[in-house]
N, C-alpha and C. Protein backbone atom coordinates (compact mmCIF):
# COMPACT_ATOMS: atom_id res chain seq x y z
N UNK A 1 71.64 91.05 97.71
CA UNK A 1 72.92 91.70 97.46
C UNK A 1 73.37 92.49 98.69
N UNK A 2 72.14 93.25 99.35
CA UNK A 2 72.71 93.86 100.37
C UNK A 2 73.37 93.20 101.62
N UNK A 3 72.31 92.39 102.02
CA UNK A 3 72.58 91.12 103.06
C UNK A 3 74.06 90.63 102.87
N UNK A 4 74.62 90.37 101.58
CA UNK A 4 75.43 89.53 101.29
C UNK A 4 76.75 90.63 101.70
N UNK A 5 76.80 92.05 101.52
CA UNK A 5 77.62 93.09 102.18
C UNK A 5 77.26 92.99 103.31
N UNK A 6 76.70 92.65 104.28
CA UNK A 6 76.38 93.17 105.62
C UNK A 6 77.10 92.18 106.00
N UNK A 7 76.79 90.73 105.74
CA UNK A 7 77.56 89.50 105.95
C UNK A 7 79.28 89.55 106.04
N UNK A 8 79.71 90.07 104.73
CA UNK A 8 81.00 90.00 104.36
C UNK A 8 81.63 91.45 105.58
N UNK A 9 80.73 92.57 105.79
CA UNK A 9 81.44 93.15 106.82
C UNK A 9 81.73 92.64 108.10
N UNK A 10 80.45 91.78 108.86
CA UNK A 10 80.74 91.34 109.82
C UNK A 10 81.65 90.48 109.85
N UNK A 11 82.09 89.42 109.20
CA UNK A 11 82.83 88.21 109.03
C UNK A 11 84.29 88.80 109.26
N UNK A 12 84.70 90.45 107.92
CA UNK A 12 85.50 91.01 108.54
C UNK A 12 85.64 91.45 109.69
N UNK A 13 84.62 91.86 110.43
CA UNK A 13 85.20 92.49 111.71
C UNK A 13 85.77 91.27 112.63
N UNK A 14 84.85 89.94 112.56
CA UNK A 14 85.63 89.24 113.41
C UNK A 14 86.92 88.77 113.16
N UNK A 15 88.02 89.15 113.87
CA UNK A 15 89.46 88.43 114.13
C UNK A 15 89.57 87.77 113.48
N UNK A 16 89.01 86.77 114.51
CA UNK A 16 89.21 85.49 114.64
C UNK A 16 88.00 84.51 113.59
N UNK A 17 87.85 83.85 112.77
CA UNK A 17 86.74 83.08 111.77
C UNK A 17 86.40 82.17 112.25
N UNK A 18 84.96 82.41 112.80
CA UNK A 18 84.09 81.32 113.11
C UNK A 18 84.46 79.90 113.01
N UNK A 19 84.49 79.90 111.29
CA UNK A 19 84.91 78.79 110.88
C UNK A 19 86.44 77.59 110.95
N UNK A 20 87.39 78.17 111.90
CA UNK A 20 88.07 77.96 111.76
C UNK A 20 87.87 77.13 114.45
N UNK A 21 88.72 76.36 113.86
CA UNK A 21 88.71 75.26 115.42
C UNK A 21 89.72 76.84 116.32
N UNK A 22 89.48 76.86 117.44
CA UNK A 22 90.03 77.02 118.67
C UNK A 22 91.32 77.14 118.45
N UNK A 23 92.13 75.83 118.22
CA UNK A 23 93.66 75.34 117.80
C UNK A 23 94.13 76.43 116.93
N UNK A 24 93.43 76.05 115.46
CA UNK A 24 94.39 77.23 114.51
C UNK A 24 93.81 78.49 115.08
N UNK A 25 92.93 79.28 115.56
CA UNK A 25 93.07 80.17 115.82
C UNK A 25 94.42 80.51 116.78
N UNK A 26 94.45 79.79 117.60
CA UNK A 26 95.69 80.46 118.49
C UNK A 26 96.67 80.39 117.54
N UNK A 27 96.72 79.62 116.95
CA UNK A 27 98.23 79.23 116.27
C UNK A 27 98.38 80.19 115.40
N UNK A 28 97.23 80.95 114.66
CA UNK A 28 97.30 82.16 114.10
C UNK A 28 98.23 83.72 114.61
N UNK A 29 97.33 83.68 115.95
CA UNK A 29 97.45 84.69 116.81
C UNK A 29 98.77 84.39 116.93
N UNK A 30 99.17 83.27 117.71
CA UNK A 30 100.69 83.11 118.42
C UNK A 30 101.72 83.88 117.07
N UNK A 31 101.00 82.58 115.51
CA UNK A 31 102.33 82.97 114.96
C UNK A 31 102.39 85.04 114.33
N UNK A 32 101.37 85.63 114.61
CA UNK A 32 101.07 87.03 114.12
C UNK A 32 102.15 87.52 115.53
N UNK A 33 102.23 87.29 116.85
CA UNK A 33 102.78 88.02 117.35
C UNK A 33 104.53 87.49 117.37
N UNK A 34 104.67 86.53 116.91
CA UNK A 34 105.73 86.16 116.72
C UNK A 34 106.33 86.78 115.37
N UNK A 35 105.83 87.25 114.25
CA UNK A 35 105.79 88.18 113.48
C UNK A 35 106.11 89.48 113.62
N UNK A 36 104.96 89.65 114.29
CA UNK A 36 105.49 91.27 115.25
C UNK A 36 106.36 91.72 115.62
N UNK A 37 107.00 90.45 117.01
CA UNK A 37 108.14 90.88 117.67
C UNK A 37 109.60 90.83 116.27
N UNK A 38 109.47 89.94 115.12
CA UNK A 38 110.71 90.01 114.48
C UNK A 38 110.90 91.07 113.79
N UNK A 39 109.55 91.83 113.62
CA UNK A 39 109.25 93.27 113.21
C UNK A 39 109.80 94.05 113.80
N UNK A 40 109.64 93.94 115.23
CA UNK A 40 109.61 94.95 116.26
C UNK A 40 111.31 95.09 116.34
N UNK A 41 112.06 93.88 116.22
CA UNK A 41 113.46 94.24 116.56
C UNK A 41 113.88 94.45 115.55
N UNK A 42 113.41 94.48 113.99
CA UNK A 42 114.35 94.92 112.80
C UNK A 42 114.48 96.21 112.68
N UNK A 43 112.87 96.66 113.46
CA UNK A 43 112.47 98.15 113.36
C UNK A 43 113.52 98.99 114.74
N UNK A 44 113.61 98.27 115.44
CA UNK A 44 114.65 98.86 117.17
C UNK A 44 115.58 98.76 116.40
N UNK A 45 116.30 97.65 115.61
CA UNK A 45 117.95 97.58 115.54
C UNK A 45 118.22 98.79 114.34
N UNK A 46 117.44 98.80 113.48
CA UNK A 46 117.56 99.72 112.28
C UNK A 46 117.61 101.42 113.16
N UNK A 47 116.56 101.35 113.67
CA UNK A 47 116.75 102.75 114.40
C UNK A 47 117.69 103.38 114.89
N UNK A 48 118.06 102.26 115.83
CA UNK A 48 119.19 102.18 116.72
C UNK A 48 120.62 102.65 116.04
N UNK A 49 120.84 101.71 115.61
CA UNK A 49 122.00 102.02 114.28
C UNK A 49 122.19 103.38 113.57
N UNK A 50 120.63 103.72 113.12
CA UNK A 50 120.72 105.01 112.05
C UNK A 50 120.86 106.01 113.58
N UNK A 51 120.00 106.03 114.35
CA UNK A 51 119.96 107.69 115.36
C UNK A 51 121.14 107.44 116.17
N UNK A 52 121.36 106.28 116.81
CA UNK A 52 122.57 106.75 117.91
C UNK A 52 124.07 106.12 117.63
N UNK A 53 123.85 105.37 116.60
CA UNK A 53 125.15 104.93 116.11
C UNK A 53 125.46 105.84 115.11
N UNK A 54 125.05 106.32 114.13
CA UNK A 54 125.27 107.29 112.77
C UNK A 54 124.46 108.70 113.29
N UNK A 55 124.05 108.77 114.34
CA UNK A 55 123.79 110.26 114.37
C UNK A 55 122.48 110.72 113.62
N UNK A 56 121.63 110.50 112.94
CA UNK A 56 121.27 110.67 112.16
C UNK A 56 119.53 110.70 112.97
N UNK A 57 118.73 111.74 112.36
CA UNK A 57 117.43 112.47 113.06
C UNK A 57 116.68 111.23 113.34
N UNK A 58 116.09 111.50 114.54
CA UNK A 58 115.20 110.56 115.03
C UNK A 58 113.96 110.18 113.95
N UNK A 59 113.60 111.49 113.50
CA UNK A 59 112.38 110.75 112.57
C UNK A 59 112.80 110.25 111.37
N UNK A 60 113.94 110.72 110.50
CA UNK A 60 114.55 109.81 109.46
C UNK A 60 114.48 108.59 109.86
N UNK A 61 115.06 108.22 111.42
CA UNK A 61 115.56 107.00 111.67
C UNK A 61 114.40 106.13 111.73
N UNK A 62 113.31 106.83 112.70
CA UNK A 62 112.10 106.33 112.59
C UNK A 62 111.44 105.63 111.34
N UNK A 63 111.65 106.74 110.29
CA UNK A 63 110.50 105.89 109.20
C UNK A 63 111.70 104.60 108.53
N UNK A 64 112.84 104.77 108.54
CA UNK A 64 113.67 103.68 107.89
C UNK A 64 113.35 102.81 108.72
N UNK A 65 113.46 102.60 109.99
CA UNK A 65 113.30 101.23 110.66
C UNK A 65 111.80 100.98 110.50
N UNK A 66 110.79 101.18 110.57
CA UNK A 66 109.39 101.13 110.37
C UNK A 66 109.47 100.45 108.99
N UNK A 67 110.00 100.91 107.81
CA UNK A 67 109.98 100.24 106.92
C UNK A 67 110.96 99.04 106.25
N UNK A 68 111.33 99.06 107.46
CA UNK A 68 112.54 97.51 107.29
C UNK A 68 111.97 96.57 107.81
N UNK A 69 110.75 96.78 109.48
CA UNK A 69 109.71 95.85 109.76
C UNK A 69 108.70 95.61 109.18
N UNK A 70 108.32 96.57 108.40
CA UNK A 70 107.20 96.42 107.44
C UNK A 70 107.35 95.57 105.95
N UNK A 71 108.79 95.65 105.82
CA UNK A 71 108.72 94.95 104.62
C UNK A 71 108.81 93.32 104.98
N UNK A 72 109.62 93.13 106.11
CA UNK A 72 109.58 91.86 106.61
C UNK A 72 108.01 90.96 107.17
N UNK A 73 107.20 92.31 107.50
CA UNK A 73 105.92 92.01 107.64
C UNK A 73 104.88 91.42 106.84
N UNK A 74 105.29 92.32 106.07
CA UNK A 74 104.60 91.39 104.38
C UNK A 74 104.69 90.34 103.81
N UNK A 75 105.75 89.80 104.06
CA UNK A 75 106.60 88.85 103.59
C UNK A 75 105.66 87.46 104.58
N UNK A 76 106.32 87.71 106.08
CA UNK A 76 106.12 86.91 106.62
C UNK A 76 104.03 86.32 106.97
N UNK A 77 104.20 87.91 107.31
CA UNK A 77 102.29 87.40 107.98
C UNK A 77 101.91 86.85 106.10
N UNK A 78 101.97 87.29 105.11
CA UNK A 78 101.44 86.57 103.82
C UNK A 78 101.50 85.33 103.96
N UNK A 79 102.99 84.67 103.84
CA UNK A 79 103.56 83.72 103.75
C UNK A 79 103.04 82.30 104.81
N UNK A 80 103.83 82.99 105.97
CA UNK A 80 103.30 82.38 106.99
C UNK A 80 102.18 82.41 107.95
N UNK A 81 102.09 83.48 108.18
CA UNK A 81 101.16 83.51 109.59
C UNK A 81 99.34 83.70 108.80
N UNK A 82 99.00 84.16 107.78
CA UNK A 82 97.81 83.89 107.27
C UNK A 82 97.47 83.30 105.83
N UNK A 83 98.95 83.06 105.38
CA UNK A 83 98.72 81.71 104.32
C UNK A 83 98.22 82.32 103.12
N UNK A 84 98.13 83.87 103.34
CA UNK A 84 96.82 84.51 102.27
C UNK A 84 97.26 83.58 100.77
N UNK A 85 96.04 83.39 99.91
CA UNK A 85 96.32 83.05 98.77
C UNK A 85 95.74 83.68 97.62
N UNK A 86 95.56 85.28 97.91
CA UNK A 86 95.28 85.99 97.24
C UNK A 86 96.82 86.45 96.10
N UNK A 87 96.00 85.95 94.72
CA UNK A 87 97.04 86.33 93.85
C UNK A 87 97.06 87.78 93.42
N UNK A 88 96.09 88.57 93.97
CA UNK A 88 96.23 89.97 93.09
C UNK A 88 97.09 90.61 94.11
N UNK A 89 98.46 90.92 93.98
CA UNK A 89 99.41 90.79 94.73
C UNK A 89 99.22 92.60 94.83
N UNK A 90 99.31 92.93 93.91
CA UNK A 90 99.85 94.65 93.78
C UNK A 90 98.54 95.26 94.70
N UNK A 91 97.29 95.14 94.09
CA UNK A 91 95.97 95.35 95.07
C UNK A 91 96.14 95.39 96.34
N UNK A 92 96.71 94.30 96.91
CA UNK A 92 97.10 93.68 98.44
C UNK A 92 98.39 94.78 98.55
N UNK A 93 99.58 94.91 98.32
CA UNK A 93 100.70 95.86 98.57
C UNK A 93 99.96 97.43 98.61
N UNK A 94 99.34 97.60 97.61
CA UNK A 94 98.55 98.84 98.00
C UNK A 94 97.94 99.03 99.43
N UNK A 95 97.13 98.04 99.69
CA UNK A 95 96.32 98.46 101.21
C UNK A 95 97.03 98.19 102.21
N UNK A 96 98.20 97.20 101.91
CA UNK A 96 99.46 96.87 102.81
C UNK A 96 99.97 98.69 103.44
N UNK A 97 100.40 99.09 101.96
CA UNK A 97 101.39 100.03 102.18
C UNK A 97 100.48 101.43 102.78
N UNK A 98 98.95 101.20 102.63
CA UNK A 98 98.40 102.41 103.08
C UNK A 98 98.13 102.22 104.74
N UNK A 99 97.47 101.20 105.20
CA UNK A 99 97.49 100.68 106.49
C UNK A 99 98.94 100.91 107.17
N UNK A 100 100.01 100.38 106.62
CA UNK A 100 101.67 100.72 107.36
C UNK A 100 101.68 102.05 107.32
N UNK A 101 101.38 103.20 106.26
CA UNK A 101 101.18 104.38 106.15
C UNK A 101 100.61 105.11 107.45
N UNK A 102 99.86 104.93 107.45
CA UNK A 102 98.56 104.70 108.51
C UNK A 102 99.08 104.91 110.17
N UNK A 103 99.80 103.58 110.34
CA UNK A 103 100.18 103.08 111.50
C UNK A 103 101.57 104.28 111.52
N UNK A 104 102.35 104.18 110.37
CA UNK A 104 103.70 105.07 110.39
C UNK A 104 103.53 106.35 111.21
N UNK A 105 102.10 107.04 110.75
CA UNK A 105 101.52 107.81 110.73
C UNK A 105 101.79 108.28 112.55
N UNK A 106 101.39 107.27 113.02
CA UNK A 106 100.53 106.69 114.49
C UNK A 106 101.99 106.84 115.56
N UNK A 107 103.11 106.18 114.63
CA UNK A 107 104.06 106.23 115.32
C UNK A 107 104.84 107.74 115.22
N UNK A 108 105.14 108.21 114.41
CA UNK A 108 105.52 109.88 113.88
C UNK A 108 104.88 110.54 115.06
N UNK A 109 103.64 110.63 114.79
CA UNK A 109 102.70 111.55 115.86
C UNK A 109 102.97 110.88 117.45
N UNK A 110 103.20 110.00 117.88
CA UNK A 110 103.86 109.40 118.88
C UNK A 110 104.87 110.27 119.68
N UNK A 111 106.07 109.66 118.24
CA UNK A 111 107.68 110.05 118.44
C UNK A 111 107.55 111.91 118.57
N UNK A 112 106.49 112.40 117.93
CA UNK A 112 106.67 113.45 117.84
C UNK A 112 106.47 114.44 119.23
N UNK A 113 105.21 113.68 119.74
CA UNK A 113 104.86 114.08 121.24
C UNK A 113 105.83 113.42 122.12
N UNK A 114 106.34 112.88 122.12
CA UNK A 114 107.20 111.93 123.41
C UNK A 114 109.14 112.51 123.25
N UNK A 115 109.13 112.97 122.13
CA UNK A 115 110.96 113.17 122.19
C UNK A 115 110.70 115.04 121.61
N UNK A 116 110.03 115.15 121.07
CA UNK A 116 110.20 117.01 120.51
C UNK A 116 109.29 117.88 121.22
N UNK A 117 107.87 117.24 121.99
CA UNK A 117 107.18 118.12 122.67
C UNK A 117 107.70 117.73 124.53
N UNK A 118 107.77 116.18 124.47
CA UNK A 118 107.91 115.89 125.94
C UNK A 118 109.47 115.22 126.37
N UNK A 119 110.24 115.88 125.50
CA UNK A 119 111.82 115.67 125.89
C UNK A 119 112.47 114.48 126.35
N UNK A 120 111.40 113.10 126.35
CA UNK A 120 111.81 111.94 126.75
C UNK A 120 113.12 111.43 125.48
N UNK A 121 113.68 110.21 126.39
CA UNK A 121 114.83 109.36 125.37
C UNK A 121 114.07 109.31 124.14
N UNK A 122 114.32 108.91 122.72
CA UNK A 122 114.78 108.97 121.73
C UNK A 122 114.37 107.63 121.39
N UNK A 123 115.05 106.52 122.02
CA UNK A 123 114.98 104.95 122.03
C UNK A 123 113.79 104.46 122.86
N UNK A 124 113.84 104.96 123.75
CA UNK A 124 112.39 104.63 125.02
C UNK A 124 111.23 104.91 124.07
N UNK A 125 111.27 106.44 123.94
CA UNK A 125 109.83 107.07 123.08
C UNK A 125 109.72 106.13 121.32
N UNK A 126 110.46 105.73 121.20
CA UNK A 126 110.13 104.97 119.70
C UNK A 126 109.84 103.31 120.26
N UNK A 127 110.12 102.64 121.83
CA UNK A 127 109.41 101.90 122.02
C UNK A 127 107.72 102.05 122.18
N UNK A 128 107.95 102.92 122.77
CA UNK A 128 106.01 103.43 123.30
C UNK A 128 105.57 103.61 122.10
N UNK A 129 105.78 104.32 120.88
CA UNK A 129 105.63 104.73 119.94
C UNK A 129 104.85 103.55 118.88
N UNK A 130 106.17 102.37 119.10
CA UNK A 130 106.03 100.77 118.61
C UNK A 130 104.44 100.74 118.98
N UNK A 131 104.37 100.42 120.11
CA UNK A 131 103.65 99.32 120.75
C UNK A 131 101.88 100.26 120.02
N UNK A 132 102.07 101.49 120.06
CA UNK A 132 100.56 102.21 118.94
C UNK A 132 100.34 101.76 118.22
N UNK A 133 101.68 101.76 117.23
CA UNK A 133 101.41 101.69 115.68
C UNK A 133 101.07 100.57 115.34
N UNK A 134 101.54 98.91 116.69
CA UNK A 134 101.13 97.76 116.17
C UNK A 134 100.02 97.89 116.63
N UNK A 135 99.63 98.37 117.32
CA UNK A 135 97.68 97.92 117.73
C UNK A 135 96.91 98.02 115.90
N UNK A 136 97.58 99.62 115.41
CA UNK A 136 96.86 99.77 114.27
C UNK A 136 96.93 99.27 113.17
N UNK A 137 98.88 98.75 113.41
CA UNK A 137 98.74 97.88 111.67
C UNK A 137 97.74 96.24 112.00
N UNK A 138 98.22 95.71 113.54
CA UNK A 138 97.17 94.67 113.35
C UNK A 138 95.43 94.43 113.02
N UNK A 139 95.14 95.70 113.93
CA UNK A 139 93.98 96.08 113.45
C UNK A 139 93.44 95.77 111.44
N UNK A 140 94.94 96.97 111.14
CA UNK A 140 94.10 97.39 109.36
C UNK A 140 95.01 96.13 108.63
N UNK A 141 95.93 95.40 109.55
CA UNK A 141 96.20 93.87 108.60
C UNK A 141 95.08 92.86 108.58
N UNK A 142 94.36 93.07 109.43
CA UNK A 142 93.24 91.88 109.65
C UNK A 142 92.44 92.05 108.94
N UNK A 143 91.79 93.37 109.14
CA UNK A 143 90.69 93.65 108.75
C UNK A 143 90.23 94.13 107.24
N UNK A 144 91.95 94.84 106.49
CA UNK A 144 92.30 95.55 105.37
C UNK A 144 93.09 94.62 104.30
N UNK A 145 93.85 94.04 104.84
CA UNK A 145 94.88 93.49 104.49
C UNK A 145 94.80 91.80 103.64
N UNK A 146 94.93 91.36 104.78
CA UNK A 146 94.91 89.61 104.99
C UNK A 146 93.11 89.35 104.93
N UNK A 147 92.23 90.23 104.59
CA UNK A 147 90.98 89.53 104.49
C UNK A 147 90.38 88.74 104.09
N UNK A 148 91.13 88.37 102.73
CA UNK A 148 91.05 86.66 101.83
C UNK A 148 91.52 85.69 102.29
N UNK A 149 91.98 85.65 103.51
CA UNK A 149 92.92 84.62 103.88
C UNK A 149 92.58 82.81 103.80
N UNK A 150 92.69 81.95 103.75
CA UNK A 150 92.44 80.62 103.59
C UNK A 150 91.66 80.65 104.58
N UNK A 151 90.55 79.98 105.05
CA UNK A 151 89.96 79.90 106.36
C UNK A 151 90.77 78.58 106.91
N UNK A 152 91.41 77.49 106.25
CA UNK A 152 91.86 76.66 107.48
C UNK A 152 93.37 76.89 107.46
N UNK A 153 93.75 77.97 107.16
CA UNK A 153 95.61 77.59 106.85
C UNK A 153 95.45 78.04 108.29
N UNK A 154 96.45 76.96 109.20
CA UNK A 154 96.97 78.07 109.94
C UNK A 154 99.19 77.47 110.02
């Protein structure tokens, strides 16, 4: 029983599954950052819109666009990019929404040092900000998230 946890942690830690060819792995990876980036601009254009078009506080703006890429995130890396075919859907939205939590988290504390302690742009500092929070949601999507995933979908 224990072995069989020690197993299932390591398997999580790796990325990438043994079991799976060279090929779909990239094709994984490629299509996760292709994911990302459609993330990344729902989350810029939403921002964009709410802080310098409507005026409206950088960190309001912040967590609305964060969660306009995040919901698209779900959608897509499920769907497409890891095929998951885990039906306990709500279980999965839970660790979804705590991991994005997480990462939100990552970006806040970011935005917070880069535009209210270190007076930089607004738009610049919520790019730098981006590029944290995806290290961590990919991180706790892999590892938290998408862990049931099909081993050959790619």
């Amino acid at each position: 029983m224990q072995l069989n946890k020690i197993q299932n942690i390591r398997e999580n830690i790796t990325w990438l599954n043994k079991n799976e060819s060279i090929g779909v792995k990239m094709i994984k990876l490629f299509k996760f950052f292709i994911v990302g980036g459609i993330n990344t601009l729902i989350s810029l254009v939403v921002f964009y819109l709410l802080n310098k078009v409507l005026g409206i506080n950088h960190m309001i703006s912040s967590v609305l666009g964060y969660a306009s890429g995040m919901t698209n995130s779900y959608i897509l890396n499920k769907k497409w990019t890891f095929k998951d075919t885990d039906n306990r859907i709500f279980i999965q939205l839970i660790k979804f929404i705590a991991v994005n939590g997480i990462s939100l988290g990552v970006n806040l504390f970011a935005m917070y040092m880069l535009v209210d302690l270190s007076h930089f742009d607004s738009m610049l500092s919520q790019i730098i900000a981006t590029a944290f929070s995806t290290i961590t949601n990919f991180i706790g999507s892999r590892l938290i998230v998408f862990n049931s995933i099909s081993k050959n979908a790619a």
